[in-house]
Protein backbone atom coordinates (compact mmCIF):
# COMPACT_ATOMS: atom_id res chain seq x y z
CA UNK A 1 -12.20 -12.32 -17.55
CA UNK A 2 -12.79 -12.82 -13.69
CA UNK A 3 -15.95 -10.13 -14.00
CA UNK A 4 -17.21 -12.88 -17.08
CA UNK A 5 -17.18 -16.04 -14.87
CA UNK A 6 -18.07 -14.48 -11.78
CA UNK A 7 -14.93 -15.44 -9.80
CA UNK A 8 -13.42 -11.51 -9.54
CA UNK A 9 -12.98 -10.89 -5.34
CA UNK A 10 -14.84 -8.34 -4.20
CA UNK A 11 -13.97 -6.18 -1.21
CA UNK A 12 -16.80 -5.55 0.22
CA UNK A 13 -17.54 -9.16 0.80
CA UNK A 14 -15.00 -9.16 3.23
CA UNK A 15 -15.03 -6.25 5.10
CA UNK A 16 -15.59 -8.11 8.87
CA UNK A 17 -12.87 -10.23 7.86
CA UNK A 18 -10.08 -7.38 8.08
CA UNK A 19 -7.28 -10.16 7.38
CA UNK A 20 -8.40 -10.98 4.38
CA UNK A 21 -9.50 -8.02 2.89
CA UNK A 22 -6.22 -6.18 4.01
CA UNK A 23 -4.33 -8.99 1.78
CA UNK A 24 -6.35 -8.44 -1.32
CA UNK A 25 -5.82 -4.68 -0.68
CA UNK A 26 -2.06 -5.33 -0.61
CA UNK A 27 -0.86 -8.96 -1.28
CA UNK A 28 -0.22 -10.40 -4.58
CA UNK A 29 -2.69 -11.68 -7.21
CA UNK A 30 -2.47 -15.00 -6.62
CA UNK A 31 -4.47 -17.55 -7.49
CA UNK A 32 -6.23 -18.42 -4.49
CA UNK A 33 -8.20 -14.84 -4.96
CA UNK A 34 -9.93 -16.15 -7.59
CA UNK A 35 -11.21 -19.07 -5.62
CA UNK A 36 -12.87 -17.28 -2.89
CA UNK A 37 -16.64 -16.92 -4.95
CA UNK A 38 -17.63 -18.23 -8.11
CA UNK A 39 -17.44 -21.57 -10.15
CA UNK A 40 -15.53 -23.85 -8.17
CA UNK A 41 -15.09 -21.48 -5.51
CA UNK A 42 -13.03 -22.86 -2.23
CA UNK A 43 -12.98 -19.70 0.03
CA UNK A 44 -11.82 -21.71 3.17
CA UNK A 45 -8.82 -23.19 1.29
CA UNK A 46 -8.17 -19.62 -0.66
CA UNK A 47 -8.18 -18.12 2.90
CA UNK A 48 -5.69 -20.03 4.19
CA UNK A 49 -3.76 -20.51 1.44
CA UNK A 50 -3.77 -16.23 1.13
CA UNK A 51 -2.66 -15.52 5.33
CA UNK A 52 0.56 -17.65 5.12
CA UNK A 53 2.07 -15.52 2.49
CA UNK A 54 3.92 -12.37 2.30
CA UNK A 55 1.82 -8.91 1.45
CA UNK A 56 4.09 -6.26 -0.40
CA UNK A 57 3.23 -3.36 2.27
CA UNK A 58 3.00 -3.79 6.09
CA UNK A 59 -0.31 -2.26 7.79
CA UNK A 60 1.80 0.29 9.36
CA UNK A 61 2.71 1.47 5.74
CA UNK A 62 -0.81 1.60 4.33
CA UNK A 63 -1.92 3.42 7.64
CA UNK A 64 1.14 6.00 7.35
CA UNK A 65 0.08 6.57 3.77
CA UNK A 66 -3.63 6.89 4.47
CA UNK A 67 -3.18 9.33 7.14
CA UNK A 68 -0.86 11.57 4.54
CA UNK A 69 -3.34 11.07 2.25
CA UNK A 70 -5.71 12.72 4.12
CA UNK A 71 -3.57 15.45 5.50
CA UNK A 72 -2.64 16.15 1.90
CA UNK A 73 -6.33 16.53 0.92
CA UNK A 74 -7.26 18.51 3.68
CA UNK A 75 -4.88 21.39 3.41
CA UNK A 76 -2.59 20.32 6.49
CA UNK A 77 0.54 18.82 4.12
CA UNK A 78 1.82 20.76 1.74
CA UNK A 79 4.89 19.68 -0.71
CA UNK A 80 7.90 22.02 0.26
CA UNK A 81 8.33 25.10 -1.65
CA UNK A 82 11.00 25.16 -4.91
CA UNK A 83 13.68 27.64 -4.51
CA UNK A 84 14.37 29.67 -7.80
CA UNK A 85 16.81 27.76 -8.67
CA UNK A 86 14.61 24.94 -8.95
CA UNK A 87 15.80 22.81 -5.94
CA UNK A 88 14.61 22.17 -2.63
CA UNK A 89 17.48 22.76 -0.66
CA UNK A 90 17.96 19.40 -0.42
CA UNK A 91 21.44 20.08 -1.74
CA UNK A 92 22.60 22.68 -0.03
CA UNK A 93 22.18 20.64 3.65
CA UNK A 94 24.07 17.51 1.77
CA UNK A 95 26.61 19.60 0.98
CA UNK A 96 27.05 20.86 4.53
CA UNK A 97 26.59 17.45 6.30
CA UNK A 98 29.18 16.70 4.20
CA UNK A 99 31.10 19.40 5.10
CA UNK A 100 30.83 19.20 8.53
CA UNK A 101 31.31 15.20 8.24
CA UNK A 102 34.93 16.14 7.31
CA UNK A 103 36.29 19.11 9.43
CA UNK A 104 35.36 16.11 12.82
């Protein structure tokens, strides 16, 4: 419905304005979003309103991501290996944590 009235936020028309582009990357959507263009658009008011509240994911949490990401595409992460019996060995070093949690 946004796309239809011409109110939808676009990224890219914020891309020197890191703040705000970061928060419609990663905060809610909120109201104010839709008031940045269009029909009755108020993009000072929708900016404000948008930096003084919270965003789900911190910057350092998108970056740590992004940089996995990445790693993952280009060959340099790999998921761990499955044992044949279907684990990860996960498990087995609970177990002895545990183990060795006790006999201290």
């Amino acid at each position: 419905v946004a796309e239809l009235i011409g109110c939808r936020p676009r990224i890219r028309d914020h891309i020197f304005d890191p703040k705000i582009a970061y928060r419609l990357l990663c905060g809610s959507n909120m109201a104010a979003t839709y008031r940045l263009r269009g029909p009755h658009a108020q993009p000072e008011l929708a900016k404000r309103m948008m930096l003084h509240l919270p965003v789900a994911h911190s910057l350092k949490e998108v970056a740590s991501l992004g940089v996995l990401y990445v790693l993952s595409r280009i060959g340099l992460l790999k998921e761990p290996e499955r044992r044949s019996d279907g684990s990860d060995g996960h498990d087995a070093r609970m177990r002895e944590m545990v183990h060795l949690e006790r006999t201290e």
